[in-house]
Protein backbone atom coordinates (compact mmCIF):
# COMPACT_ATOMS: atom_id res chain seq x y z
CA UNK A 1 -15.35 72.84 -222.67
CA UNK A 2 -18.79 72.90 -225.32
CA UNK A 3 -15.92 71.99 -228.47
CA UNK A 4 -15.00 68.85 -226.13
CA UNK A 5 -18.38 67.95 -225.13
CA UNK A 6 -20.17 68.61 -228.20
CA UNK A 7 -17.88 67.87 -230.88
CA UNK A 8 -19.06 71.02 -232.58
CA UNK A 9 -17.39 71.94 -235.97
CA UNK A 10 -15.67 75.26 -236.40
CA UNK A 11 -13.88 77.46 -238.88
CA UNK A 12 -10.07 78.22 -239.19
CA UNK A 13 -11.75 81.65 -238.13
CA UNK A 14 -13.23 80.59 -235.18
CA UNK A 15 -10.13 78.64 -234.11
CA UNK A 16 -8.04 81.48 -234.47
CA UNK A 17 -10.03 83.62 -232.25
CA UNK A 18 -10.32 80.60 -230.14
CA UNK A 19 -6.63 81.02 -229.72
CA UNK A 20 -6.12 77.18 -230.76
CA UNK A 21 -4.11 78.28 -233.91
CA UNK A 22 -2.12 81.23 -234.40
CA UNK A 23 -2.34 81.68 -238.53
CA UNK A 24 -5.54 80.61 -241.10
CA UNK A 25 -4.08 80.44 -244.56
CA UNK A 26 -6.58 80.48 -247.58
CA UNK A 27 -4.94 78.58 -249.85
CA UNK A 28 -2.48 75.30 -249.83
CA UNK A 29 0.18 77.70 -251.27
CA UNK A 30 -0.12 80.42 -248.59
CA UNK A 31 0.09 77.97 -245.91
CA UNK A 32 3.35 76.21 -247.54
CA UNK A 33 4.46 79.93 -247.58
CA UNK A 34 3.94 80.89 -244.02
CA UNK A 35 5.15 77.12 -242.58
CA UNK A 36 8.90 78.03 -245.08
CA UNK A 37 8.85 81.77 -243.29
CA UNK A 38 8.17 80.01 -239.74
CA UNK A 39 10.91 77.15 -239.99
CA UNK A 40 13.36 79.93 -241.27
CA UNK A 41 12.66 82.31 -238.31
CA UNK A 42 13.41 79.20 -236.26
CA UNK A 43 16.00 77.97 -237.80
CA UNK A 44 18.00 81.39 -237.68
CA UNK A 45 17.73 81.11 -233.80
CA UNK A 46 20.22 79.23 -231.69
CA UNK A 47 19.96 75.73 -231.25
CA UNK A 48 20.47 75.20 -227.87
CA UNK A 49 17.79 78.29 -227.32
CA UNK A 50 15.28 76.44 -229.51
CA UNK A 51 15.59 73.40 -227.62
CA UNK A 52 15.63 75.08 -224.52
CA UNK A 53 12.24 76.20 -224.94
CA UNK A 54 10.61 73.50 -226.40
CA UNK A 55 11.86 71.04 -223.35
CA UNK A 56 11.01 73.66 -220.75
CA UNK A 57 7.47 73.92 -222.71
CA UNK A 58 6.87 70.14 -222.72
CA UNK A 59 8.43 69.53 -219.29
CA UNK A 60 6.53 72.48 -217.36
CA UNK A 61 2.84 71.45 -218.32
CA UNK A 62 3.52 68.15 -216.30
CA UNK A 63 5.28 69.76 -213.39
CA UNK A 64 4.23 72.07 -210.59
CA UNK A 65 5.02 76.12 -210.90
CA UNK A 66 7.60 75.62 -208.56
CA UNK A 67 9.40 72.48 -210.62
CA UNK A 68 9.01 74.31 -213.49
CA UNK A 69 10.42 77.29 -212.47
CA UNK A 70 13.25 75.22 -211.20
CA UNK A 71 13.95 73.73 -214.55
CA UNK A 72 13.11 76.92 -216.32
CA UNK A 73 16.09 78.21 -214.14
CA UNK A 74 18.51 75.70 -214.93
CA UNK A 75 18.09 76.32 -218.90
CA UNK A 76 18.79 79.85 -217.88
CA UNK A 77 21.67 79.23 -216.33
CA UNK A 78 23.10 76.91 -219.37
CA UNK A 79 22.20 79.80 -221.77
CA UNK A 80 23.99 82.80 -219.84
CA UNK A 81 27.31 80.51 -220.16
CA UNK A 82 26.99 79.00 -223.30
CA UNK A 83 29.10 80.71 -226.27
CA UNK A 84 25.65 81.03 -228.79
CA UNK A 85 24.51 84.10 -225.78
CA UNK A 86 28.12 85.90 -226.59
CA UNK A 87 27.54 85.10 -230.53
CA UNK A 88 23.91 86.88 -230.13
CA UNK A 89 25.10 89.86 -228.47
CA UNK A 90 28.06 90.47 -231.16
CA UNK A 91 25.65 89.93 -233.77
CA UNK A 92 23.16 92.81 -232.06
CA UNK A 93 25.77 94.99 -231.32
CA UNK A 94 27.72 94.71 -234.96
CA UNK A 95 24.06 94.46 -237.08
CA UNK A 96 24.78 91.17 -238.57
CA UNK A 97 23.03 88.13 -238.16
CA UNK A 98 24.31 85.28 -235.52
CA UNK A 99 26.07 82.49 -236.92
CA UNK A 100 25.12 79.78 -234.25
CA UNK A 101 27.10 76.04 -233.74
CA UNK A 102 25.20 73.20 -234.75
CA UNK A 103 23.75 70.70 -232.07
């Protein structure tokens, strides 16, 4: 609440401890470093899981617990019979990495 009501400048530091950033890079070529190693981690994960989360992320903050836990259990549900679950499992249990279908 004082950072809203005072408008008080902070640090990368400070907003990491904050919790209102997860990384501070210290130079422009770190931080183009760490954004390429974050959109590959994403990227190798399966579509339909990515979007998943981000719409139960963006949906649930508007929503009551029990309407988002509804929705939350309908992604669920999509995920356990969709084929990029059986692709993930082969890929643990042979110790390759999962080849997911596009969008």
């Amino acid at each position: 609440m004082e950072l809203a009501l005072t408008g008080r400048r902070f640090s990368g530091s400070e907003a990491k401890e904050l919790g209102l950033v997860s990384r501070v890079f210290v130079s422009k070529e770190e931080l183009e470093e760490g954004v390429r190693v974050v959109a590959e981690g994403i990227a190798a994960k399966s579509p339909l899981a990515v979007t998943g989360t981000k719409a139960v992320l963006l949906r649930s903050r508007d929503q009551t617990i029990e309407q988002g836990l509804d929705y939350i259990a309908t992604w669920n549900s999509a995920m356990l019979i969709s084929n990029d679950l059986t692709e993930a499992v082969s890929a643990q249990i042979q110790k390759r990495k999962a080849v997911f279908a596009k969008l």
